[in-house]
N, C-alpha and C. Protein backbone atom coordinates (compact mmCIF):
# COMPACT_ATOMS: atom_id res chain seq x y z
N UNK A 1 14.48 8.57 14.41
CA UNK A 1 13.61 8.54 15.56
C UNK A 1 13.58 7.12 16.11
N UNK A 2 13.69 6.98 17.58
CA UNK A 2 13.86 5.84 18.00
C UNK A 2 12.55 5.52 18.64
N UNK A 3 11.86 4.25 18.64
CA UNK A 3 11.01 4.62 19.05
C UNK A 3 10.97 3.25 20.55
N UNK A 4 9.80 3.79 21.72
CA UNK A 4 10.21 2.48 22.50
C UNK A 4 10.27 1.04 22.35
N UNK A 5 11.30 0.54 23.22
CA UNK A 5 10.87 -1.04 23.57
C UNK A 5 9.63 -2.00 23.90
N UNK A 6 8.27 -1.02 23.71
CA UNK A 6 7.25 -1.10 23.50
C UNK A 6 6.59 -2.18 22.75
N UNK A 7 7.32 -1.94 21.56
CA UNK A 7 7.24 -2.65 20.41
C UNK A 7 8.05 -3.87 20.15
N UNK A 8 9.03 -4.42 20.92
CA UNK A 8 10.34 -5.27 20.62
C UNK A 8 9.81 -6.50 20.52
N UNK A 9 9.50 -6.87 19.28
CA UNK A 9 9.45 -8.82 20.01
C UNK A 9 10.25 -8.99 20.51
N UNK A 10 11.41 -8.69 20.81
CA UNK A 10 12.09 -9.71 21.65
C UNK A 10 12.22 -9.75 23.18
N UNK A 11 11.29 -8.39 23.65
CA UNK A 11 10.73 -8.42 24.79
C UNK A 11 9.77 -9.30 24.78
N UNK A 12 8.83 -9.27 23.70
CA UNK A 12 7.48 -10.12 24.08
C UNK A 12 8.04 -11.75 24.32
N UNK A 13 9.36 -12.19 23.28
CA UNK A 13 9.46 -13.38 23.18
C UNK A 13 9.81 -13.71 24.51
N UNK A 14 10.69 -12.81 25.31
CA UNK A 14 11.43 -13.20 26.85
C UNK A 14 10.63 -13.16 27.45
N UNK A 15 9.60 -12.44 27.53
CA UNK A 15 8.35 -12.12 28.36
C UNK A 15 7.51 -13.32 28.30
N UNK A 16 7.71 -13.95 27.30
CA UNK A 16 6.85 -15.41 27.51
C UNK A 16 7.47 -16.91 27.72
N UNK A 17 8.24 -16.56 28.23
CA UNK A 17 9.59 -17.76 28.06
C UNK A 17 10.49 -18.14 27.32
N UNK A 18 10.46 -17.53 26.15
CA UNK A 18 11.00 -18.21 25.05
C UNK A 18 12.47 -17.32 25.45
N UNK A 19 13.63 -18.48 24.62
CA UNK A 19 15.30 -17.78 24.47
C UNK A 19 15.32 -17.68 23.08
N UNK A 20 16.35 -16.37 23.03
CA UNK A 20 16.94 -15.86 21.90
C UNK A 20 18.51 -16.11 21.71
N UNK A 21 18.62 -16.75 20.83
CA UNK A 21 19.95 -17.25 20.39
C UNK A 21 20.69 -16.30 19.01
N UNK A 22 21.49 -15.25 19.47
CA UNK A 22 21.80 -14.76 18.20
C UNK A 22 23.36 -15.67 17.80
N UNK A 23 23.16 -15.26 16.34
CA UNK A 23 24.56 -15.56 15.42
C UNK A 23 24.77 -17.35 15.48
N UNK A 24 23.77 -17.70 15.99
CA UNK A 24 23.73 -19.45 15.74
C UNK A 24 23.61 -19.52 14.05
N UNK A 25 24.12 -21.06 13.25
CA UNK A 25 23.81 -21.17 11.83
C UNK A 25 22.80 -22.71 12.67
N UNK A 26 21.59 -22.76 12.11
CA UNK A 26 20.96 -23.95 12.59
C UNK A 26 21.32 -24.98 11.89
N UNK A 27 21.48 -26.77 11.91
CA UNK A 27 22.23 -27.48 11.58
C UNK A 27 21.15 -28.59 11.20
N UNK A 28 20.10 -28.50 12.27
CA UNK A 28 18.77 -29.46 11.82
C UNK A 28 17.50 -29.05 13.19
N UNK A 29 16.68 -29.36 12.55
CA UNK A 29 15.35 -29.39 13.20
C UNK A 29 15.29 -30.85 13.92
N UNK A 30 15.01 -30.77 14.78
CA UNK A 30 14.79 -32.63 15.28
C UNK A 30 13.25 -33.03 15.88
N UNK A 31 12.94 -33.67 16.60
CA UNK A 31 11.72 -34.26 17.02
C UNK A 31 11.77 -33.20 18.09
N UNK A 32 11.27 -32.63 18.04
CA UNK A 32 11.24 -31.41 19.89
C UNK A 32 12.84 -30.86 20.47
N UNK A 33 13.76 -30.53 19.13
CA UNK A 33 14.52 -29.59 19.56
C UNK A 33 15.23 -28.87 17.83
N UNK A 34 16.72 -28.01 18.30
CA UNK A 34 16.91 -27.59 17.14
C UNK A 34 18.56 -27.92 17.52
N UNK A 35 18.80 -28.01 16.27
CA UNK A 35 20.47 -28.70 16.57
C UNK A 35 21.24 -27.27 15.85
N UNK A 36 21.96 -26.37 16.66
CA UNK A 36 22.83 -25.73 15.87
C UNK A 36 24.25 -25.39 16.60
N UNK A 37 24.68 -24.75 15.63
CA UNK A 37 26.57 -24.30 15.75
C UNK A 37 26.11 -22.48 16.30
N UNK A 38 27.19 -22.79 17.36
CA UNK A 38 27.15 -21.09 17.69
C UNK A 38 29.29 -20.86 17.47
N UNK A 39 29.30 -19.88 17.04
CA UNK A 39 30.77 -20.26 16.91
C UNK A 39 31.56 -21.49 16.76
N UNK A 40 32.26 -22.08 17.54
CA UNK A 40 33.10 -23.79 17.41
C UNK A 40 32.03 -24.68 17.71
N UNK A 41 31.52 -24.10 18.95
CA UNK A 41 30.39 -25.23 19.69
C UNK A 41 28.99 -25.67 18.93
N UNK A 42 28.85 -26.97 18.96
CA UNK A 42 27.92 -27.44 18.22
C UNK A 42 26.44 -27.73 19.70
N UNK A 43 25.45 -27.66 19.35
CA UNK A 43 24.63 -27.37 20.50
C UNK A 43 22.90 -28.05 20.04
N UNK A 44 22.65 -28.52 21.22
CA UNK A 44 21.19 -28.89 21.01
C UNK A 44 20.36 -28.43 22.06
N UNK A 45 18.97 -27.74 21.63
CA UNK A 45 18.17 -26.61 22.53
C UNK A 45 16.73 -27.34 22.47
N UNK A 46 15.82 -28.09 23.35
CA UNK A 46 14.90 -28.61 23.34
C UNK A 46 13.88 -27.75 23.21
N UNK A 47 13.13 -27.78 22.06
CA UNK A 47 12.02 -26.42 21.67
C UNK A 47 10.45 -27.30 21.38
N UNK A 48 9.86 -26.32 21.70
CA UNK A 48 8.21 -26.61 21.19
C UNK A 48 8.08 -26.22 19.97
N UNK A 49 8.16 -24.78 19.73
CA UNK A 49 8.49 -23.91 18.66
C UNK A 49 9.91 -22.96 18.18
N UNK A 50 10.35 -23.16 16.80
CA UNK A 50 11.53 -22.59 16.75
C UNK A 50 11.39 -21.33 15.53
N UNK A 51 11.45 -20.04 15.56
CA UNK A 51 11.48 -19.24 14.96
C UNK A 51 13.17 -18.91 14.84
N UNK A 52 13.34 -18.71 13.06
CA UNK A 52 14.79 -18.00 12.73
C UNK A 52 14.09 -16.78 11.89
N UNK A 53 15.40 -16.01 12.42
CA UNK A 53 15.64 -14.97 11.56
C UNK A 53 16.40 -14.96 11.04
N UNK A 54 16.72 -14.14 9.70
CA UNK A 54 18.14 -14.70 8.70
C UNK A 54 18.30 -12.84 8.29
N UNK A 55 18.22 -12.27 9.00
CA UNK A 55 18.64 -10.84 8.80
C UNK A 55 17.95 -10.20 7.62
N UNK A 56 18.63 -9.19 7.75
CA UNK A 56 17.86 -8.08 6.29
C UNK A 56 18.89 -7.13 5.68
N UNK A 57 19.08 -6.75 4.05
CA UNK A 57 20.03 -6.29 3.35
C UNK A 57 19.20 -5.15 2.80
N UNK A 58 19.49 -4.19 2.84
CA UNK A 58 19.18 -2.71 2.45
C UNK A 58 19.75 -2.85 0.76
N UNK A 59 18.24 -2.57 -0.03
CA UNK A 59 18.22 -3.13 -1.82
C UNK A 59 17.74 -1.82 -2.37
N UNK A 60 17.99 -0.81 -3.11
CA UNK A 60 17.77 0.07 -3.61
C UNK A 60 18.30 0.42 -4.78
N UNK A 61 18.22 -0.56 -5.76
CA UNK A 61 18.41 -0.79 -7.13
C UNK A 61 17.97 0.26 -7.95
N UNK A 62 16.95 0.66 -7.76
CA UNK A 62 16.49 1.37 -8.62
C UNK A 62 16.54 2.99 -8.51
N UNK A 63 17.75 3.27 -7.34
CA UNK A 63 17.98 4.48 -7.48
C UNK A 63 18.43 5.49 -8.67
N UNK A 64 19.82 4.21 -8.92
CA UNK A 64 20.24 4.78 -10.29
C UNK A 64 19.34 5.37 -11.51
N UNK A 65 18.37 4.86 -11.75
CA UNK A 65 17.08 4.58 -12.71
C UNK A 65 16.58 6.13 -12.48
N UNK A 66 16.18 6.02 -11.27
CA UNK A 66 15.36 7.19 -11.08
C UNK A 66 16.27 8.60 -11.13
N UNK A 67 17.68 8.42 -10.28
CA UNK A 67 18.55 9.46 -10.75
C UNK A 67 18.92 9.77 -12.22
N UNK A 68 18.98 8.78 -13.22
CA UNK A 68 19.21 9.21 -14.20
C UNK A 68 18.23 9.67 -15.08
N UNK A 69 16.94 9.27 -14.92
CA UNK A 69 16.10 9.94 -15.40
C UNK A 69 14.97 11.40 -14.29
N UNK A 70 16.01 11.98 -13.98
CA UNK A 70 15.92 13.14 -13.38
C UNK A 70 14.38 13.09 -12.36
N UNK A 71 14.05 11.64 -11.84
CA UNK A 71 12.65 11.69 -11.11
C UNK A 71 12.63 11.61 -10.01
N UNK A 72 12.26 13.16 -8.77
CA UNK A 72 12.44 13.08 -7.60
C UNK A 72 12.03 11.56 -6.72
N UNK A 73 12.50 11.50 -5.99
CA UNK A 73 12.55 10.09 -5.15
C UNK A 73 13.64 10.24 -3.76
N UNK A 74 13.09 9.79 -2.71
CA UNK A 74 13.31 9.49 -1.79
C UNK A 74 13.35 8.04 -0.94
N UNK A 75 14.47 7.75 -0.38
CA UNK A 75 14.65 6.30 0.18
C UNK A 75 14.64 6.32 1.30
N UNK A 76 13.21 5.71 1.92
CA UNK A 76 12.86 5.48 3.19
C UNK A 76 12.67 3.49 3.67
N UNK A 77 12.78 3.04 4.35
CA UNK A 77 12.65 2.16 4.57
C UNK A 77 13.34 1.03 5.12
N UNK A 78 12.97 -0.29 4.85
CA UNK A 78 14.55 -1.23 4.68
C UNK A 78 15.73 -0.47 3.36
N UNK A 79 15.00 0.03 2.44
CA UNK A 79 15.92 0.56 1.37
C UNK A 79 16.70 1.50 1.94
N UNK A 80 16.42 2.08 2.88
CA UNK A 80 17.44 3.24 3.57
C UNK A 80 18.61 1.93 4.83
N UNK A 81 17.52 1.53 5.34
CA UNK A 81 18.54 0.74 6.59
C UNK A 81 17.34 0.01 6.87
N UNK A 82 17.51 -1.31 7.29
CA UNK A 82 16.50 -2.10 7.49
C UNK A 82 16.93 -1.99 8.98
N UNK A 83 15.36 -1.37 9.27
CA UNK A 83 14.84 -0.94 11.11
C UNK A 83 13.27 -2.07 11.06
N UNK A 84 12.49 -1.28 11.74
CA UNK A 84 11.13 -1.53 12.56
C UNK A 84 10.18 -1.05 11.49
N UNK A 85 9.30 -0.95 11.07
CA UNK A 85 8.41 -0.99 10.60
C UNK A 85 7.77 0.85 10.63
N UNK A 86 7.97 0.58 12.07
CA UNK A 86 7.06 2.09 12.35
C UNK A 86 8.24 3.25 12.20
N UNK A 87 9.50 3.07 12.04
CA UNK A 87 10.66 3.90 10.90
C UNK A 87 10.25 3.76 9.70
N UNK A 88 9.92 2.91 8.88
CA UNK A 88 9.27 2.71 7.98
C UNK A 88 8.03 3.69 7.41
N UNK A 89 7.43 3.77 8.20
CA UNK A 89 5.84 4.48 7.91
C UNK A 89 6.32 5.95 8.36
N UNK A 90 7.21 6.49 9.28
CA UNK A 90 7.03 7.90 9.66
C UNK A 90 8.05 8.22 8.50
N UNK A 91 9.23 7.45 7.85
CA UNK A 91 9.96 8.04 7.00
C UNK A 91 8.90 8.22 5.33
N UNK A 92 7.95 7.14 5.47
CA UNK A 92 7.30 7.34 3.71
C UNK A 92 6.61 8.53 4.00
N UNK A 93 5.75 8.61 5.15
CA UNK A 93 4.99 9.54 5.49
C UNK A 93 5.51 11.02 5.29
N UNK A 94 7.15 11.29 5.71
CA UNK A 94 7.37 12.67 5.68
C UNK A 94 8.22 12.81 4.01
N UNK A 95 8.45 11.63 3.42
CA UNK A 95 8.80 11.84 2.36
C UNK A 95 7.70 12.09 1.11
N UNK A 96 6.44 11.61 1.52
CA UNK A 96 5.49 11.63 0.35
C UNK A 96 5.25 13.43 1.02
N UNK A 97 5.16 13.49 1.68
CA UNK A 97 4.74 15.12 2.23
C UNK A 97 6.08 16.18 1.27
N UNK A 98 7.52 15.50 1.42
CA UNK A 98 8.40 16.07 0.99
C UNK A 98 8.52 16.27 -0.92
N UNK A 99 7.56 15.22 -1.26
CA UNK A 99 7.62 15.07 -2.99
C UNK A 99 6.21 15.84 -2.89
């Protein structure tokens, strides 16, 4: 279920001025900017505030565990695919209904 752009920070962030820089590695923080590499190019962006994100890895270790000791379970969450939050809550929601 997809749900709207309603929710996107990254509408809210554009919506308030701020730029989004994907796939940059940041290189340093400086006095009122951020120094990073976007592909070859090395780059400096004059900021007030600098928020990173460093992505998210789908971890469900403990499936095995539970499969081998025969205990129903269901994987909703970042453990299924790391989405939004509110994928999050409608998938526990129909899975605790489903156990």
């Amino acid at each position: 279920m997809q749900f709207p752009h309603l929710f996107s920070p990254n509408k809210r962030v554009k919506d308030a001025g701020g730029r989004m820089i994907f796939g940059a590695k940041v290189l340093g923080i400086e006095d009122g900017a951020v120094r990073y590499r976007q592909g070859e190019t090395e780059c400096v962006e004059r900021a007030a505030m600098i928020v990173t994100a460093m992505g998210v890895k789908s971890e469900n270790f403990q499936e095995d565990v539970l499969k081998d000791l025969a205990i129903p379970y269901r994987i909703v969450g970042d453990a299924k695919s790391p989405r939004r939050i509110l994928e999050a809550i409608h998938e526990g929601h129909r899975a605790g209904e489903e156990l």
